[in-house]
C-alpha atoms as a PDB file:
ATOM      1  CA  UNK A   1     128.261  81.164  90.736  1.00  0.00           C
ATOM      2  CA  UNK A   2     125.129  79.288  91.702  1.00  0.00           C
ATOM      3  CA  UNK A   3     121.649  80.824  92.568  1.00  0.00           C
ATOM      4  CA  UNK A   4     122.592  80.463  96.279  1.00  0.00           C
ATOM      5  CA  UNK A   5     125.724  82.481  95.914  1.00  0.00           C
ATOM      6  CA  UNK A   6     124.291  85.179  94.207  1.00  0.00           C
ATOM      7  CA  UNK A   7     121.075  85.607  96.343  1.00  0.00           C
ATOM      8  CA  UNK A   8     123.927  85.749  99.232  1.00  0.00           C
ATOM      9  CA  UNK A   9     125.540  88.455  97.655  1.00  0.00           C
ATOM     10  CA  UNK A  10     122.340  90.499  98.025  1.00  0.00           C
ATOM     11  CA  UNK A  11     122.494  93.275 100.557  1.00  0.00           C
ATOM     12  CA  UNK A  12     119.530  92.426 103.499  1.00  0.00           C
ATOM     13  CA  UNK A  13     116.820  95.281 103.182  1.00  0.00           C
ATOM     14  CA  UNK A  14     116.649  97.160 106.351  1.00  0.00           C
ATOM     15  CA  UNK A  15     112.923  97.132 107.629  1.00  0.00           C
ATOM     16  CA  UNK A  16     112.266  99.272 110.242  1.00  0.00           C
ATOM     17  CA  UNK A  17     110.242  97.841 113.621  1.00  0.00           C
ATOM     18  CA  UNK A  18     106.771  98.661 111.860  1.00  0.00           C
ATOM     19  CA  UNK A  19     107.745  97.154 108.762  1.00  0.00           C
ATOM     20  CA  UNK A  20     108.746  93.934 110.538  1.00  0.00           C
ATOM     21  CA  UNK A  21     105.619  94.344 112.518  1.00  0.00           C
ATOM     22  CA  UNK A  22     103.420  94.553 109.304  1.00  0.00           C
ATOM     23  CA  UNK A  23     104.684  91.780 107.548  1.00  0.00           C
ATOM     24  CA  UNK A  24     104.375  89.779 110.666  1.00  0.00           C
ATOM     25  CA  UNK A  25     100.740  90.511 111.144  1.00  0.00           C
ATOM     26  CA  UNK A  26     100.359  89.485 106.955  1.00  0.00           C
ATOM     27  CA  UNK A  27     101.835  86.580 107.856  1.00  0.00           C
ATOM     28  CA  UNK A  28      99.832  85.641 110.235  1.00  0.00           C
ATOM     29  CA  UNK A  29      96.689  86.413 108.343  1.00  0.00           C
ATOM     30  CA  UNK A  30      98.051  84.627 105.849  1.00  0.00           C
ATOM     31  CA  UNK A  31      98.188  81.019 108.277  1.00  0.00           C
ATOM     32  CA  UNK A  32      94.703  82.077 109.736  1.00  0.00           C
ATOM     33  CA  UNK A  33      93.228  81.992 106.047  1.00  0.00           C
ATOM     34  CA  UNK A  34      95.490  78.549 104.953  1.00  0.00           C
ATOM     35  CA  UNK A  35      93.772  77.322 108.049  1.00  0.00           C
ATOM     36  CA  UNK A  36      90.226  78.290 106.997  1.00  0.00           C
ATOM     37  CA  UNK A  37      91.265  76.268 103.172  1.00  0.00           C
ATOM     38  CA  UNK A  38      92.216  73.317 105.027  1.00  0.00           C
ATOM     39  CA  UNK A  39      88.977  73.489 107.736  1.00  0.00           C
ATOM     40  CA  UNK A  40      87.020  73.885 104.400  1.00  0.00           C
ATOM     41  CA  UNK A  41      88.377  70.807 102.827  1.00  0.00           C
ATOM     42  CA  UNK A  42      88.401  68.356 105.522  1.00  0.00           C
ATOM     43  CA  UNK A  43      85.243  69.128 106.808  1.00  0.00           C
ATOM     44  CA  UNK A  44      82.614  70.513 103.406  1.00  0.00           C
ATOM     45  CA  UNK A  45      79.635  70.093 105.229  1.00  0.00           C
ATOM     46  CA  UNK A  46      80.275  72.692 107.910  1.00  0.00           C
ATOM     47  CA  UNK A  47      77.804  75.778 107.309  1.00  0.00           C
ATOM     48  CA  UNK A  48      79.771  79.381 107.006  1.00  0.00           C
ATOM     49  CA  UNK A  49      78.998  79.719 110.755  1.00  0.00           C
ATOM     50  CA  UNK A  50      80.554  76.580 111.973  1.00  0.00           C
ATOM     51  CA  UNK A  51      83.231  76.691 110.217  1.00  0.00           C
ATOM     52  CA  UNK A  52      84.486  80.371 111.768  1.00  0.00           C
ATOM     53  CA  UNK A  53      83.558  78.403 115.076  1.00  0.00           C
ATOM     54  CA  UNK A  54      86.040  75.913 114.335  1.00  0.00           C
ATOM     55  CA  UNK A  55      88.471  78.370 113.275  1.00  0.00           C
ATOM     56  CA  UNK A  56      88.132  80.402 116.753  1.00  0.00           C
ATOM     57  CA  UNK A  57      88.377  77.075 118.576  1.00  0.00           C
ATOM     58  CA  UNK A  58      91.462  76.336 116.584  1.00  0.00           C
ATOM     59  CA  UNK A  59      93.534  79.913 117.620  1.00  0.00           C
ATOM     60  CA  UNK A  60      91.971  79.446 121.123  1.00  0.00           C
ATOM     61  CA  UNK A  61      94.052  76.424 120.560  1.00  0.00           C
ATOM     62  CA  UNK A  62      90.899  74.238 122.377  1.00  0.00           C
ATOM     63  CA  UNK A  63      90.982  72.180 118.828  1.00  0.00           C
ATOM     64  CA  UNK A  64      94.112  70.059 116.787  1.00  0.00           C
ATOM     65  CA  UNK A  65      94.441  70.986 113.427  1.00  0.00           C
END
C-alpha cells in the first residue's frame, strides 16, 4: 500500500461551520503575512509604514503582487 492509499483510508474529520470558519480566517492570515515576507524582500527599503501601505493597497487589490 503506498502513502496515498493509506492517507485515503483515513476517515475525513468532521469540522463543524466554526471550525471551517476558523481555519479559513488562519488561512487567510497566513497569505496576508506571506504577502508582507515577499513585500519585504522585493522592496527592503520601504520604512515599516510604507510597507503596511503597500500591503493595504495590495488587499484593496489597487496594487499587483
Amino acid at each position: 500500500m503506498t502513502l496515498e492509499e493509506a492517507l485515503d483510508t483515513l476517515p475525513e474529520p468532521s469540522l463543524t461551520p466554526g471550525e471551517k470558519l476558523l481555519r479559513a480566517l488562519a488561512m487567510y492570515d497566513e497569505g496576508v503575512e506571506m504577502q508582507r515576507l515577499t513585500l519585504r524582500r522585493q522592496h527592503p527599503e520601504l520604512s515599516p509604514a510604507e510597507l503596511e501601505q503597500r500591503l493595504l493597497r495590495w488587499l484593496a487589490r489597487e496594487e499587483e503582487p
